[in-house]
Structure formats: structure tokens, C-alpha cells
Protein backbone atom coordinates (compact mmCIF):
# COMPACT_ATOMS: atom_id res chain seq x y z
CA UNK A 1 -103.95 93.15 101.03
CA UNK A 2 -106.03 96.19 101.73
CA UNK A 3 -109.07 94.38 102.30
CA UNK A 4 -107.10 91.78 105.30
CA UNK A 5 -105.44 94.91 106.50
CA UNK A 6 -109.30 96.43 107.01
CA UNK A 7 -110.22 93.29 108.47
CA UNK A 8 -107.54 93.09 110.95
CA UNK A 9 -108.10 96.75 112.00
CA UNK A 10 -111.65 96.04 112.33
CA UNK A 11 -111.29 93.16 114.57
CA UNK A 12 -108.46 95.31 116.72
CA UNK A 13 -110.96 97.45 117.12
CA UNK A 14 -113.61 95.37 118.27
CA UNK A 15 -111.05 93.75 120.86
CA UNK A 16 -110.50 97.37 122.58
CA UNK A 17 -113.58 98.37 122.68
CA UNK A 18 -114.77 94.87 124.29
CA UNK A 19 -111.43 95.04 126.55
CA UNK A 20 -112.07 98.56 127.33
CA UNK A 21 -115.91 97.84 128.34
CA UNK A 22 -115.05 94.80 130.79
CA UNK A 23 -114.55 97.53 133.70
CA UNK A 24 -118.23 98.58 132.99
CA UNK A 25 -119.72 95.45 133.32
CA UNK A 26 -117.68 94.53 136.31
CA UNK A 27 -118.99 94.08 140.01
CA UNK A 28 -116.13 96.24 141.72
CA UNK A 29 -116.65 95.56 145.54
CA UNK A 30 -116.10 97.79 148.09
CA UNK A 31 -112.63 98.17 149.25
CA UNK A 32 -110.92 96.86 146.17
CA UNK A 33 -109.95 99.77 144.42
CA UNK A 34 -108.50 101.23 147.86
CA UNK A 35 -106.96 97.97 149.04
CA UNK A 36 -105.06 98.35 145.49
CA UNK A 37 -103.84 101.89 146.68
CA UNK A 38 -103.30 101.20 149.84
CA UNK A 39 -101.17 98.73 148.95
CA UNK A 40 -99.14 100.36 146.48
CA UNK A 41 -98.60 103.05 148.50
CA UNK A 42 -97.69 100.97 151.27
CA UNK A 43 -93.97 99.94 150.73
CA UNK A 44 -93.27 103.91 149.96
CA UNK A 45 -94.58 104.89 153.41
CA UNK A 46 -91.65 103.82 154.99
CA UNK A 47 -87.53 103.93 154.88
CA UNK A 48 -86.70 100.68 155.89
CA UNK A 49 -88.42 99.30 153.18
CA UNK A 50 -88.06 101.05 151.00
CA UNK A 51 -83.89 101.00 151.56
CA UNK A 52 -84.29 96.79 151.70
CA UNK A 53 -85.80 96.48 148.28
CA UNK A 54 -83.69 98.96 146.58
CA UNK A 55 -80.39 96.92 148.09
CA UNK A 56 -82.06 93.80 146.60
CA UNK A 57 -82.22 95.79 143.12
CA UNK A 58 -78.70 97.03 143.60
CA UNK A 59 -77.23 93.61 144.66
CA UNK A 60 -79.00 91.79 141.92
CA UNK A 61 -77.40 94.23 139.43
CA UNK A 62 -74.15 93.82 140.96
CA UNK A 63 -74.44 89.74 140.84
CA UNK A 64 -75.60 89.72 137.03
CA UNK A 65 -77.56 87.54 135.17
CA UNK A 66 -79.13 85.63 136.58
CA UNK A 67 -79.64 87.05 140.17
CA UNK A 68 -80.25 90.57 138.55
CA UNK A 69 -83.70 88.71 137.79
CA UNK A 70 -84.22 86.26 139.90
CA UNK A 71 -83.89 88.10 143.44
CA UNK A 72 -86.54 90.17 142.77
CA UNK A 73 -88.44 87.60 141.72
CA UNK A 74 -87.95 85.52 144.71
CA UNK A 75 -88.33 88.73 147.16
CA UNK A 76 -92.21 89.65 145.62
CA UNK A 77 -93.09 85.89 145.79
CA UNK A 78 -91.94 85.57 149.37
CA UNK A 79 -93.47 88.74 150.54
CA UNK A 80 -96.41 87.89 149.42
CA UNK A 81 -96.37 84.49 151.76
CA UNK A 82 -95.78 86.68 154.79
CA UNK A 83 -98.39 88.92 153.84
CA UNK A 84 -100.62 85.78 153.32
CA UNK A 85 -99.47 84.64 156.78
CA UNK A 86 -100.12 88.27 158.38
CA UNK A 87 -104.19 87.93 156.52
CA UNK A 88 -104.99 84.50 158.11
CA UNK A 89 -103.57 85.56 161.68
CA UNK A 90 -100.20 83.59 161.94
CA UNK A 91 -98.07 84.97 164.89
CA UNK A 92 -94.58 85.80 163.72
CA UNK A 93 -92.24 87.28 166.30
CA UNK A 94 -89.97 90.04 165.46
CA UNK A 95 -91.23 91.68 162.42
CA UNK A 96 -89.57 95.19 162.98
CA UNK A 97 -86.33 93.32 163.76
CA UNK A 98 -86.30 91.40 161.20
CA UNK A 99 -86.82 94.19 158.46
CA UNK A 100 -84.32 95.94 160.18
CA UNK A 101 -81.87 93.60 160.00
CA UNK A 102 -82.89 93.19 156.33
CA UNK A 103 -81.79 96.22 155.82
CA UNK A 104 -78.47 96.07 157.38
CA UNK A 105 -77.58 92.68 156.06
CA UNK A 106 -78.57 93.97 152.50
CA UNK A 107 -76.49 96.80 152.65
CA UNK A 108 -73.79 95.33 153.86
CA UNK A 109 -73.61 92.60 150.82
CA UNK A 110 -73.58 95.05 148.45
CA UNK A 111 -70.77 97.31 150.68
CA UNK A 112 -68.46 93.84 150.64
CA UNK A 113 -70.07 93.15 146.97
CA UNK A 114 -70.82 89.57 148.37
CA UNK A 115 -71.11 86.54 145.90
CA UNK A 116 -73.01 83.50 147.19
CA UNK A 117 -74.34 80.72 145.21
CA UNK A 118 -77.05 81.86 143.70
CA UNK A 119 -79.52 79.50 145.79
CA UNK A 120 -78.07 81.45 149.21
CA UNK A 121 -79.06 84.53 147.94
CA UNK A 122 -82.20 83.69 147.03
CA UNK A 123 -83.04 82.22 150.17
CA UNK A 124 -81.27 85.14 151.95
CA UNK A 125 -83.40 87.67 150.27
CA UNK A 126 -86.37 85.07 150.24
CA UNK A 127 -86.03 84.70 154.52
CA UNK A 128 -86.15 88.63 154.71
CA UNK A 129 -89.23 88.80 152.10
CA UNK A 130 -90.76 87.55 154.87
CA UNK A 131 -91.13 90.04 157.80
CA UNK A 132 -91.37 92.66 154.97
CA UNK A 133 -94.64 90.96 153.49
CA UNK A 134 -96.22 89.78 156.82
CA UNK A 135 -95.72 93.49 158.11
CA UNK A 136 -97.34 94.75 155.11
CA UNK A 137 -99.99 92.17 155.46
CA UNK A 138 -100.86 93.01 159.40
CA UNK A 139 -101.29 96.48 158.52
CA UNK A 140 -103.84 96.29 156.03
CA UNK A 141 -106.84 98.52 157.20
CA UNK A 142 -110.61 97.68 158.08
CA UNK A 143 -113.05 97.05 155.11
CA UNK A 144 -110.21 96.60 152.34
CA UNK A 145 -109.69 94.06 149.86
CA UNK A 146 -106.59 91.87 151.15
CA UNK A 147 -106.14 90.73 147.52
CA UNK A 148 -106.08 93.33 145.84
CA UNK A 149 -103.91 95.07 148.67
CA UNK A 150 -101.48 92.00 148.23
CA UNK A 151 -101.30 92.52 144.35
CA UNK A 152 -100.90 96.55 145.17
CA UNK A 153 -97.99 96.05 147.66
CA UNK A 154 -96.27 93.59 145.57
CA UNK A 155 -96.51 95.85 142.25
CA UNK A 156 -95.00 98.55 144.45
CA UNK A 157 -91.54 96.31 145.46
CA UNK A 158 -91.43 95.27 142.32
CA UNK A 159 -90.81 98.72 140.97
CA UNK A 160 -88.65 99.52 143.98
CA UNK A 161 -86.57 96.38 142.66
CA UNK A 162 -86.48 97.93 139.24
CA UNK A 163 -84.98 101.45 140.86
CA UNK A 164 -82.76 99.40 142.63
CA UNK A 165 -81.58 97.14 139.44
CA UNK A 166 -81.50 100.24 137.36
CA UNK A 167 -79.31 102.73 139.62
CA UNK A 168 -77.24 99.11 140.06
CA UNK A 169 -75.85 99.37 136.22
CA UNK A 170 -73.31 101.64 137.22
CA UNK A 171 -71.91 98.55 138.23
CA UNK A 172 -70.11 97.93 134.90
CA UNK A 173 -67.96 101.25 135.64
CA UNK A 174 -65.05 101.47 137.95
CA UNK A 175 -66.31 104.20 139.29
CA UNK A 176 -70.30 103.20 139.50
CA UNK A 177 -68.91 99.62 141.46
CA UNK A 178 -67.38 101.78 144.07
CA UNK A 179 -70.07 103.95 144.19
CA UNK A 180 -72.56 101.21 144.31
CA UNK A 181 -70.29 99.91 147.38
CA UNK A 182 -70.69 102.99 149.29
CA UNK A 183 -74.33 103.09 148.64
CA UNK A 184 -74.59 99.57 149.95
CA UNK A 185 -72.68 101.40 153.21
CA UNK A 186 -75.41 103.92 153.42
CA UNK A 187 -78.29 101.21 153.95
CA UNK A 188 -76.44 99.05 156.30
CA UNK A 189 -75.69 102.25 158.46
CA UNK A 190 -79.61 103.12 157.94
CA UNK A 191 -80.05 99.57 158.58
CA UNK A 192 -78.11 99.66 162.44
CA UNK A 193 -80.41 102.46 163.13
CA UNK A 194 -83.51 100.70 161.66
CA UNK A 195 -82.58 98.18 164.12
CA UNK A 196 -81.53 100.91 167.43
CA UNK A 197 -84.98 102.02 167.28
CA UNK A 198 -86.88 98.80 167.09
CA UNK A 199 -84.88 97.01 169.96
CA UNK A 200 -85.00 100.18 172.26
């Protein structure tokens, strides 16, 4: 028993240290490691996003299983699409209104604690993925990787999500449901403003 134990140590071991050396021996190109940055840093840099993905989060939560999963699985898949049509120069009108509105319509689901079929909320949240991703995608600067910027900006709404899912478990209390309600007030309000300043 010792000796397998040794041997299984040994070869644990030898997997880290080969693991930990692949960095080493790895061509980074220029641009990558910021593109990754950039990107992560990228959904934090402003409210309206910020506010959208959280009501996702909160309105998954709210839903249950399984649309306290699967929206914010179908919101990082869909971003990235607009972000992929943003990188190969598609022309999509509206951007700024549509994340706006994004915002307003996901607050105001979770305010009226909405409950779809399951396939209308994913392709509610999945249509407003969208303008989020492609405006994420258009503003990716010079000489950066747009792959690794993708994989950044994507990592960062998916942790947005998880704030959102996580403050959403208050949803299981009387009190946490209303106060998940009046949350979902805040963003659409945040949302009509969102939208004042990109029509003006």
C-alpha cells in the first residue's frame, strides 16, 4: 500500500511539474495576455452591463432549476456570437439601444417575477446577449488578441451571472422575493435611463 501510495505521489508530482512548465515552453504572442485583461475587465467598465448580467443571475435564481443554469449559459454563448460578429466587421444597428433596453426589460422581469417557457427566456436573454457581445467585440483595442479578449470578456459575465444567481437565493424567503422584486425595479429604472441617454 505504501509503495502504490509513493508511486501515485510520484507520478502527481511529475504531472505538476510538467503542467506547471507548459507556460515556459509556450510561444505567448503579443497582445494575448492583455486581450485576456482587457477583456475581463471589460464588462466591469460599465453600468449597463454590468446591471443586465446581474438581472440575468437574479432572474435565473428566481426561475429555478433549470433556468438558474441555463440562462447564463445561453447569455455567454450568445455574447460571444455578437462579439464574433463585431471581430469580422458585421454592421449591427443599435447596439447602445439595444443594451439599454436589455437592461430595462431584464429588470422589469424580475420586478413582475415573469415566468415564460423556458425556451422564451432563453431566447429573450439569448437576443440581448447579442448587442452586449458585439459591443464588447467592436471595442476591442489595436494589437490585441480577439480570442483571448473573447474568452476574457466571457469569463467576466460569467462571474457577473454567478453574483447575480447568488444574491438571487434570497428568493426562497418571503422577504428576499420581495426584495429581489424591488431590485429587479432598480435596473429597469437604470435601464429607462440607460436608454434616455443613448436615444438623446
Amino acid at each position: 500500500m505504501t509503495g502504490t501510495r509513493a508511486r501515485r505521489d510520484a507520478i502527481a508530482v511529475m504531472l505538476l511539474l510538467l503542467l506547471s512548465a507548459t507556460p515556459l515552453s509556450a510561444h505567448v504572442q503579443p497582445g494575448q495576455t492583455e486581450g485576456f485583461l482587457t477583456g475581463m475587465r471589460h464588462p466591469v467598465s460599465g453600468l449597463d452591463h454590468v446591471l443586465a448580467m446581474i438581472a440575468v443571475g437574479l432572474w435565473g435564481a428566481q426561475l429555478g432549476a433549470p433556468a438558474i443554469w441555463l440562462l447564463p449559459v445561453t447569455f455567454p454563448m450568445m455574447m460571444a456570437v455578437g462579439g464574433f460578429l463585431a471581430l469580422i466587421g458585421v454592421s449591427l444597428p443599435g447596439v447602445e439601444v439595444g443594451i439599454a433596453v436589455s437592461a430595462l426589460a431584464l429588470g422589469m422581469v424580475v420586478a413582475m417575477e415573469v415566468r415564460p417557457r423556458m425556451t422564451i427566456a432563453a431566447v429573450i436573454v439569448g437576443m440581448f446577449a447579442i448587442f452586449h457581445g458585439y459591443a464588447h467585440g467592436a471595442e476591442l483595442p489595436a494589437g490585441q488578441s480577439g480570442v483571448t479578449y473573447s474568452i476574457g470578456f466571457v469569463i467576466s459575465t460569467g462571474l457577473l451571472h454567478a453574483t447575480g444567481i447568488t444574491i438571487g437565493l434570497i428568493h426562497r424567503y418571503r422577504t428576499g422575493a420581495r426584495v429581489l422584486r424591488l431590485a429587479g425595479a432598480g435596473i429597469a429604472l437604470a435601464g429607462v435611463w440607460f436608454l434616455w441617454s443613448a436615444i438623446r
